[in-house]
Protein backbone atom coordinates (compact mmCIF):
# COMPACT_ATOMS: atom_id res chain seq x y z
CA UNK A 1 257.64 -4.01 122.37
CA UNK A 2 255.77 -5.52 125.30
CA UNK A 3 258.67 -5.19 127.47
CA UNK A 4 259.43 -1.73 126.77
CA UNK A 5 256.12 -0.85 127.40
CA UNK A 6 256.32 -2.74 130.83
CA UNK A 7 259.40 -0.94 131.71
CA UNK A 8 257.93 2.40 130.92
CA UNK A 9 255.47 2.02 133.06
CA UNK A 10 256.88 0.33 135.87
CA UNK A 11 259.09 3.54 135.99
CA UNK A 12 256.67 6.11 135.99
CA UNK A 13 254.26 4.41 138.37
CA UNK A 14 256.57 2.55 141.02
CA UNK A 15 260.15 4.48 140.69
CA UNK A 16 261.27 7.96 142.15
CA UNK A 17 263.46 9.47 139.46
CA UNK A 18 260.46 11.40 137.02
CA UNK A 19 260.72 14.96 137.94
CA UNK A 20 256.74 14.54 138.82
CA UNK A 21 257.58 12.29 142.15
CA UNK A 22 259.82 14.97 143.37
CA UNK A 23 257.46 17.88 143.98
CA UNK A 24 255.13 16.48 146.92
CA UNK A 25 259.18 15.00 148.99
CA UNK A 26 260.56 18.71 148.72
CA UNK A 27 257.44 20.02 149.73
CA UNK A 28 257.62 17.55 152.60
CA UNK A 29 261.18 18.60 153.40
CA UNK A 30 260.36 22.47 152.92
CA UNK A 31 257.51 21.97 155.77
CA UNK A 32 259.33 20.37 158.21
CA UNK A 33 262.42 22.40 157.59
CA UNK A 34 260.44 25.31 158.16
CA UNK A 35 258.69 23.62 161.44
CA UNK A 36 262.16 23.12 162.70
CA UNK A 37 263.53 26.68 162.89
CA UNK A 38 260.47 27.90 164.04
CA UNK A 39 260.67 25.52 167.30
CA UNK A 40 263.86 26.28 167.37
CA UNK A 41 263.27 30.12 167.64
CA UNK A 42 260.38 29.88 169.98
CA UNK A 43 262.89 27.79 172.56
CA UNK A 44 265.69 30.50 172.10
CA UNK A 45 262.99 33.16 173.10
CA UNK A 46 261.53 30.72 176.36
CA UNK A 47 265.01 30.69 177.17
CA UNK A 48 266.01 34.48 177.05
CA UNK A 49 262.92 35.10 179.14
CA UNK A 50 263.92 32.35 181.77
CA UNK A 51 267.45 33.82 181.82
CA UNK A 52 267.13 37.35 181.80
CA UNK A 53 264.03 37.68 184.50
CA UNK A 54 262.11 41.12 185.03
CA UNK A 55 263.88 43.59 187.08
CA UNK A 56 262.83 43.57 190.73
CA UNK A 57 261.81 46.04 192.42
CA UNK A 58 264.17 48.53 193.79
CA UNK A 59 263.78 49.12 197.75
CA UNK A 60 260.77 51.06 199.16
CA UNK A 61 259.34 50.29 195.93
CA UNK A 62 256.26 47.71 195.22
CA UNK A 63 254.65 47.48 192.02
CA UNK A 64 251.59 45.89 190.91
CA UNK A 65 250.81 43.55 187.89
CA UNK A 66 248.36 44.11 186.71
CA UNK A 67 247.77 47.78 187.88
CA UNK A 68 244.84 48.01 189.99
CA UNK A 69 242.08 50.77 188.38
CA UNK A 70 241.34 53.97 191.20
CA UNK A 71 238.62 53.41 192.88
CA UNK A 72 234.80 55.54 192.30
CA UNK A 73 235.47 58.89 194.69
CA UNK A 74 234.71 62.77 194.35
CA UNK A 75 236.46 65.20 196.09
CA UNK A 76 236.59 68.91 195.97
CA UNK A 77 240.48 70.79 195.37
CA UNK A 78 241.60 73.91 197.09
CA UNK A 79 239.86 75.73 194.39
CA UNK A 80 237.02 73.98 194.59
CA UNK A 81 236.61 72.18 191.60
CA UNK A 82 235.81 68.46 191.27
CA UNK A 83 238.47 66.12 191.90
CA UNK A 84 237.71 62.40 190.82
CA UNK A 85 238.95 59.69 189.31
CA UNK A 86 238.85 61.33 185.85
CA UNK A 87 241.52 63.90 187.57
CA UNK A 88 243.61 61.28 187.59
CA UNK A 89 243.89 60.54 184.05
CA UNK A 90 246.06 62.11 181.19
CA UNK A 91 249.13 62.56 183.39
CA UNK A 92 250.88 60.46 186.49
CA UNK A 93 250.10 61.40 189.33
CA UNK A 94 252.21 60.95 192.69
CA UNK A 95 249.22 61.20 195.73
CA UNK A 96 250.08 61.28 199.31
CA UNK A 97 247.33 61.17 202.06
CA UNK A 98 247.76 63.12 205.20
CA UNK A 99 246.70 66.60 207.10
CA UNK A 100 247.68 69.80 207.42
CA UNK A 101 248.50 70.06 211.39
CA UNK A 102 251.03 66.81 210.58
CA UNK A 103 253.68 68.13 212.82
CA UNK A 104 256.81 66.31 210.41
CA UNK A 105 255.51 63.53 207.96
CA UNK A 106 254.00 65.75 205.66
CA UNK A 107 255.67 68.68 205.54
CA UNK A 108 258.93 66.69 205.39
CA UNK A 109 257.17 64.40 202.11
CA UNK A 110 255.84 67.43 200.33
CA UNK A 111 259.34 69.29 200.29
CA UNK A 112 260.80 65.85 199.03
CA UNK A 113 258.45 66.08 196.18
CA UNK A 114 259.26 69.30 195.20
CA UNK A 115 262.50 68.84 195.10
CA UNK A 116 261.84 65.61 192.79
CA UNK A 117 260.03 67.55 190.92
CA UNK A 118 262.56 70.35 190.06
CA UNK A 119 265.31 67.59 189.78
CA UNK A 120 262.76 65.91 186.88
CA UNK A 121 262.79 69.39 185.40
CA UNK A 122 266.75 69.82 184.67
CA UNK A 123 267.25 65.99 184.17
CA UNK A 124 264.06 64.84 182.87
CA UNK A 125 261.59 67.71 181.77
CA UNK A 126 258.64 65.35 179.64
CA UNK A 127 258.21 63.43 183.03
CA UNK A 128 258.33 66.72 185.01
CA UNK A 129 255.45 68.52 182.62
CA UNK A 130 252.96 64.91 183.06
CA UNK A 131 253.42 64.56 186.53
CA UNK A 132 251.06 65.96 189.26
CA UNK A 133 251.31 65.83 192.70
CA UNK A 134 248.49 65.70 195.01
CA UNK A 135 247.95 65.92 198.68
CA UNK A 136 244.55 64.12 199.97
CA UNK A 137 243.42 65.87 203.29
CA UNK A 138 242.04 63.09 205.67
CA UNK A 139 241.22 66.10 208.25
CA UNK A 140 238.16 67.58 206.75
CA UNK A 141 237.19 69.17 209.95
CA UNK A 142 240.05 71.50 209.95
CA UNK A 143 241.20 71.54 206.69
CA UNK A 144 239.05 73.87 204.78
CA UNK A 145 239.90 74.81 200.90
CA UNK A 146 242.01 77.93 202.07
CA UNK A 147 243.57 76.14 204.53
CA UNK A 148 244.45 73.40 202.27
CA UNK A 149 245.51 75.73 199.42
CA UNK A 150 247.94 77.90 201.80
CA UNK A 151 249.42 74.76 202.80
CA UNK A 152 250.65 72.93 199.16
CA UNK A 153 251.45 76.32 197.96
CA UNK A 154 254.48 76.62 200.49
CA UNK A 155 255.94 73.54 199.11
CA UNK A 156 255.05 74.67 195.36
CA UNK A 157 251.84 76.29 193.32
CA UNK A 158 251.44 73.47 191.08
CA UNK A 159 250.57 70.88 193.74
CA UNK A 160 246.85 69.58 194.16
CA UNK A 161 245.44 69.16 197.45
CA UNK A 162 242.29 67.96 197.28
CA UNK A 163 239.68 66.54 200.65
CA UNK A 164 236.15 65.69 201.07
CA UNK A 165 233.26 64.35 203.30
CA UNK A 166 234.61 61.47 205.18
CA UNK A 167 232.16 58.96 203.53
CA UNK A 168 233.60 60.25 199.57
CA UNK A 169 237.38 59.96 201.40
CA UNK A 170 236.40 56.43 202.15
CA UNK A 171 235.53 55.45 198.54
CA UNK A 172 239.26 56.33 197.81
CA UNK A 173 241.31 55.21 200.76
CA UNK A 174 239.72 51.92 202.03
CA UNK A 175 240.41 50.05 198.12
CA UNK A 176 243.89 51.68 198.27
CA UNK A 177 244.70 50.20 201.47
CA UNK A 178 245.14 53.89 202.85
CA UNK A 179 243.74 53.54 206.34
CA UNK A 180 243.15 56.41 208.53
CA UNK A 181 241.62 57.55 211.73
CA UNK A 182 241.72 59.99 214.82
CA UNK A 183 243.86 59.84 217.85
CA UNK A 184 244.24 61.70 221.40
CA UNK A 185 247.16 64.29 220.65
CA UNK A 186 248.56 63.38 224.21
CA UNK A 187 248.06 60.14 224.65
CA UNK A 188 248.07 58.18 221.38
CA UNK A 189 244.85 56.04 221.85
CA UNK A 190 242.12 56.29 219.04
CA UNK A 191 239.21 58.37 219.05
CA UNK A 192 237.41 56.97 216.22
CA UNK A 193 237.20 55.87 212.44
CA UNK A 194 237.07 59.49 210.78
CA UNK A 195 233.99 59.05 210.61
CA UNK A 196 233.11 62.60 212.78
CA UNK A 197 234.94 65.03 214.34
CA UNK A 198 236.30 64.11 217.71
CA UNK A 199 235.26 66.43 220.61
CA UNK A 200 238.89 67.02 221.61
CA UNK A 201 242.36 67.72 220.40
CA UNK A 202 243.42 65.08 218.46
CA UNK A 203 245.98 64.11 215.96
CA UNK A 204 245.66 61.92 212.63
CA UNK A 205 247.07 58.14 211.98
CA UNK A 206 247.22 57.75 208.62
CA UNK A 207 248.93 55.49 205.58
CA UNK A 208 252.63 56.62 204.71
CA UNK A 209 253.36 55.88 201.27
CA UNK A 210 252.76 57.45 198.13
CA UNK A 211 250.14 55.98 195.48
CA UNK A 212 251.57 56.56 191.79
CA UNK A 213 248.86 56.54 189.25
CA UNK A 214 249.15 56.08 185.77
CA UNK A 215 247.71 58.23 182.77
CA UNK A 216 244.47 55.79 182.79
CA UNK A 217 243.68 56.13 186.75
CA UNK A 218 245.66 52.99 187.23
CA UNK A 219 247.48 52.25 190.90
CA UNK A 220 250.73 50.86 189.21
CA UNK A 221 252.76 51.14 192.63
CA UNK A 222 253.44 52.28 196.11
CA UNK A 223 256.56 54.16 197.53
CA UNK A 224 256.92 53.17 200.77
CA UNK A 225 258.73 55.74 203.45
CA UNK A 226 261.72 57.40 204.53
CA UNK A 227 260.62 59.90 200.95
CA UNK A 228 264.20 61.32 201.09
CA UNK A 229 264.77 62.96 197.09
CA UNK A 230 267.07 60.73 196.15
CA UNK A 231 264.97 57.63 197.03
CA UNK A 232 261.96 59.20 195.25
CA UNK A 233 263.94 60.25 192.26
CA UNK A 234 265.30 56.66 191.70
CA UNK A 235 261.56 54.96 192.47
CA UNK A 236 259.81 57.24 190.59
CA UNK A 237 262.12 57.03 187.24
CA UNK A 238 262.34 53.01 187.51
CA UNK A 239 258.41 52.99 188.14
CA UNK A 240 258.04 55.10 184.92
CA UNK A 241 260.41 52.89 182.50
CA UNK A 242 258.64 49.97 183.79
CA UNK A 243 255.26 50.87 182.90
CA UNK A 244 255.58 53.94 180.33
């Protein structure tokens, strides 16, 4: 009797076969089991990422991560409402800075644009009906609201142009990068910063590429020149997968 009682005992305290020992090992084995496949998933991701790296950027094109938020500025449009950063927001917006006695840049940009703009409409109409397109006047001095509406309507009606005094254009282009100033029409050299109007003919020296803004008056990317359509087509429609 004593040594079955021993042997009972010795079993249930010191052995591994009651069913009672089992539950806390396969809980054991469960946890790491689980621990394993979950490191195993998380390297399979690392890889895939290491791999398969983002897209670069297509030529002409840079983009910016993260986007950069539009600077504090108020301008007026050719109808003479406000245009600010709040403009910017709620659509993309494709802006181009420049004058309206550019003798070939600008003209040449703004016709590109339309014609992206009427491709987007056939090929890809949603992008067409949130995009805007607007022309910043650096010229002030000469380019009054009339002037500057006559001028974007030639290239098409739904374009923005938009200027202001130099000090409000200066809260937009100097955080943009989108230097600017006066220069002799004959001779090239600069006449000042933009700052006033020079007391001669002059010309205007001013950034190239286009500043694409996203629906929360983000700078997401610049499209650096020659603007030919098909070059703005294809930068504009990668830009927009990237970051719609």
């Amino acid at each position: 009797m004593v040594e079955s009682a021993d042997m009972t005992y010795g079993t249930g305290v010191h052995g591994s076969a009651t069913p009672g020992s089992r539950r806390p090992l396969r809980l054991v084995w469960l946890i790491l089991g689980l621990a394993l496949l979950l490191d195993i998933g998380l390297g399979w991701r690392l890889y895939q990422s290491q791999a398969s790296p983002p897209p670069s950027d297509p030529p002409g094109v840079r983009t910016f991560a993260p986007p950069e938020p539009a600077p504090y500025f108020q301008l007026a449009d050719q109808n003479g409402q406000p245009f600010t950063q709040e403009s910017l927001k709620g659509h993309w917006t494709l802006m181009l800075f420049g004058y309206t006695n550019c003798p070939d840049f600008c003209p040449t940009t703004l016709a590109a644009l339309n014609n992206l703009y009427h491709r987007l409409k056939i090929s890809a109409p949603k992008l067409a009906a949130d995009t805007q397109v607007v022309f910043v006047s650096v010229d002030p001095f000469r380019d009054t609201r009339p002037v500057l509406g006559a001028f974007v309507a030639q290239f098409n009606p739904r374009f923005v142009a938009a200027t202001g005094a130099p000090e409000q254009l200066r809260r937009l282009t100097t955080p943009l990068g989108a230097a600017y100033d006066y220069a002799d029409l004959v001779s090239g050299e600069p006449l000042n910063d933009g700052s006033r109007r020079p007391l001669q003919a002059y010309a205007v020296d001013h950034a190239a590429g286009l500043y694409i803004f996203d629906p929360h008056a983000n700078n997401v990317a610049w499209i650096l020149p020659p603007h030919t359509p098909e070059r703005l087509a294809t930068a504009y429609q990668f830009i927009r997968r990237n970051y719609d």
